[in-house]
C-alpha atoms as a PDB file:
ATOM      1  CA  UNK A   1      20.805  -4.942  30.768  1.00  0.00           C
ATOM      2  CA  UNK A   2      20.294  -1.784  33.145  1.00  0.00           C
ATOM      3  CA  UNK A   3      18.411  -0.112  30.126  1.00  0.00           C
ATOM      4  CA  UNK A   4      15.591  -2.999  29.954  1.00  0.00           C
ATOM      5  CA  UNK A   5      15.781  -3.039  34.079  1.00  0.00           C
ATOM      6  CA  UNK A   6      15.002   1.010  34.028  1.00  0.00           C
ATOM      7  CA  UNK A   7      12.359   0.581  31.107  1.00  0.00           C
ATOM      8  CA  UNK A   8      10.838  -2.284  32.751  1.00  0.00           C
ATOM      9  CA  UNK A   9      10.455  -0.276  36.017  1.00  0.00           C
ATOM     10  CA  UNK A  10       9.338   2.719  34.434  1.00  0.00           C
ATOM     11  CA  UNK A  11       6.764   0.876  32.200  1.00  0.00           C
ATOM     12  CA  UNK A  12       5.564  -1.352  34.934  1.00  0.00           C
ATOM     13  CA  UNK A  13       5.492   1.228  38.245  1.00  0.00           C
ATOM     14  CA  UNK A  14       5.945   4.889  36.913  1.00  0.00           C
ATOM     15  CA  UNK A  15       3.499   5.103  34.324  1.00  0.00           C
ATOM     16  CA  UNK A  16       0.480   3.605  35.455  1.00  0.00           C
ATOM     17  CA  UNK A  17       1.095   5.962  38.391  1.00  0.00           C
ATOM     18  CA  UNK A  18       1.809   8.654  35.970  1.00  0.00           C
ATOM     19  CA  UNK A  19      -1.912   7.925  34.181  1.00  0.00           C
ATOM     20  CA  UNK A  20      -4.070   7.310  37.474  1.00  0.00           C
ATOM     21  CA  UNK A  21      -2.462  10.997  38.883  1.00  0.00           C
ATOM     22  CA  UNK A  22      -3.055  12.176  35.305  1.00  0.00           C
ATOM     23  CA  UNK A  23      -6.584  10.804  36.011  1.00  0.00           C
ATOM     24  CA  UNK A  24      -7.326  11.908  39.274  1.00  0.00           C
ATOM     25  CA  UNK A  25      -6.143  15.756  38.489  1.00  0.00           C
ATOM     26  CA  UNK A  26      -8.308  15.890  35.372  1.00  0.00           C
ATOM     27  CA  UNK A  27     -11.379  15.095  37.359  1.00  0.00           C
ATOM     28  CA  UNK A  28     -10.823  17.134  39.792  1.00  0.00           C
ATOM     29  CA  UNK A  29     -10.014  20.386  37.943  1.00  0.00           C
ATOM     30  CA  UNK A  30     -13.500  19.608  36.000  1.00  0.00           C
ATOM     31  CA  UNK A  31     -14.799  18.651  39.551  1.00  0.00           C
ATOM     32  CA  UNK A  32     -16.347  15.152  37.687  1.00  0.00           C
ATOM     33  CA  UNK A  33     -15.951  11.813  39.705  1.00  0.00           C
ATOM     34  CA  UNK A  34     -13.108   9.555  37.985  1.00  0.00           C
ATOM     35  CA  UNK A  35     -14.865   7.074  36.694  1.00  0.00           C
ATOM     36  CA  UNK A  36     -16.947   9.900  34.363  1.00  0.00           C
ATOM     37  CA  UNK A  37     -14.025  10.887  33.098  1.00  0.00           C
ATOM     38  CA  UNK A  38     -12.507   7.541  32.045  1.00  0.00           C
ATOM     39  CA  UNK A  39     -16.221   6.981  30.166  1.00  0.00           C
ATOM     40  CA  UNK A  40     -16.309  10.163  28.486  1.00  0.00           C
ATOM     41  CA  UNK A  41     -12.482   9.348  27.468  1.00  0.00           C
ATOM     42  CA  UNK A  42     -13.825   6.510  25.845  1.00  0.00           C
ATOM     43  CA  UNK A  43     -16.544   7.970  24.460  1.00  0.00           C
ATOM     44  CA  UNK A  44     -14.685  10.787  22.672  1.00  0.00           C
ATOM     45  CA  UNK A  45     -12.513   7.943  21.178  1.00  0.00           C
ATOM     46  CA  UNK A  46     -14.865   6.208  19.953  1.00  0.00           C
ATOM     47  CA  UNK A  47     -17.079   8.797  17.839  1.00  0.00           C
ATOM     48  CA  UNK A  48     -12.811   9.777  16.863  1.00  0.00           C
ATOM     49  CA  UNK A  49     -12.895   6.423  15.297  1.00  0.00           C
ATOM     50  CA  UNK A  50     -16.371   6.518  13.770  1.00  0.00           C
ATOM     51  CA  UNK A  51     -15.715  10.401  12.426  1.00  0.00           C
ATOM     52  CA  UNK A  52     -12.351   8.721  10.829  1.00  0.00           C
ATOM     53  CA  UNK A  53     -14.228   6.002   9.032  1.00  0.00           C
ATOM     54  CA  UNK A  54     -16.909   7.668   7.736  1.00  0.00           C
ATOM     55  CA  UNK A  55     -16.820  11.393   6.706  1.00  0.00           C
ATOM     56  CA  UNK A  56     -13.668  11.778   7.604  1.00  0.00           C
ATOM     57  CA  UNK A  57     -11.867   9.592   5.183  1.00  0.00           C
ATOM     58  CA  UNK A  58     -13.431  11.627   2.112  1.00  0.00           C
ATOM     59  CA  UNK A  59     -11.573  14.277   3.981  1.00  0.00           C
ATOM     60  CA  UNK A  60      -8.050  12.702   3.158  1.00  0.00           C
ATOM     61  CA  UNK A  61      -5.615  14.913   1.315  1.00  0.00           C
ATOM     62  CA  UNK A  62      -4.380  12.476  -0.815  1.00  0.00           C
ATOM     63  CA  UNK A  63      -7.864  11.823  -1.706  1.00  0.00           C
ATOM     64  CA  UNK A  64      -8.569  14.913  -2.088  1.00  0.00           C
ATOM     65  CA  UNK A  65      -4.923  16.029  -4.224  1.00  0.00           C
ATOM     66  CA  UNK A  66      -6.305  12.970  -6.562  1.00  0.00           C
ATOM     67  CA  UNK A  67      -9.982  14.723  -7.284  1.00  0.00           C
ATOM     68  CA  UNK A  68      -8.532  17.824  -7.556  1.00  0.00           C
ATOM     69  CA  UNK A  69      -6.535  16.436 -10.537  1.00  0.00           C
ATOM     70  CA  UNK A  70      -8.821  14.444 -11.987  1.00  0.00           C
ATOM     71  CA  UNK A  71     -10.985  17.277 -11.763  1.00  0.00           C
ATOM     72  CA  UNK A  72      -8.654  19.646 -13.684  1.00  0.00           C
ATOM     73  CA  UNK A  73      -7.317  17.420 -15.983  1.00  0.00           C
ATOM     74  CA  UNK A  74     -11.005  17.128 -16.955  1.00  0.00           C
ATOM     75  CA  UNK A  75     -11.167  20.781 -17.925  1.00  0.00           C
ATOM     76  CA  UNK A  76      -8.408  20.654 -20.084  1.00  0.00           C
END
């Protein structure tokens, strides 16, 4: 019972604090106003995602293990 109490505070009051200071001293050390900062966030994630989906999955190493094989099994 005092475990879910302490996760429930900590979830609920420490880390959106935790995020908003994280926030706040990002923007200022790259002297940008806050809400820049959450849209460029966002921004990065999403071309992430996009990267991951398109080129990026040909990049996959267990794509890539299974070419490779094919590949030399085809020279032999």
């Amino acid at each position: 019972m005092i475990a879910l109490l302490l996760y429930r505070t900590v979830a609920d009051h420490v880390l959106p604090w935790a995020m908003a200071f994280a926030t706040r001293m990002l923007a200022r050390s790259l002297n940008m106003p806050e809400p820049l900062v959450h849209s460029t966030g966002d921004y990065v994630v999403a071309q992430v995602i996009a990267f991951e989906h398109g080129f990026g999955r040909s990049l996959c190493p267990f794509r890539l293990a299974r070419l490779l094989r094919a590949w030399w099994r085809g020279l032999h």
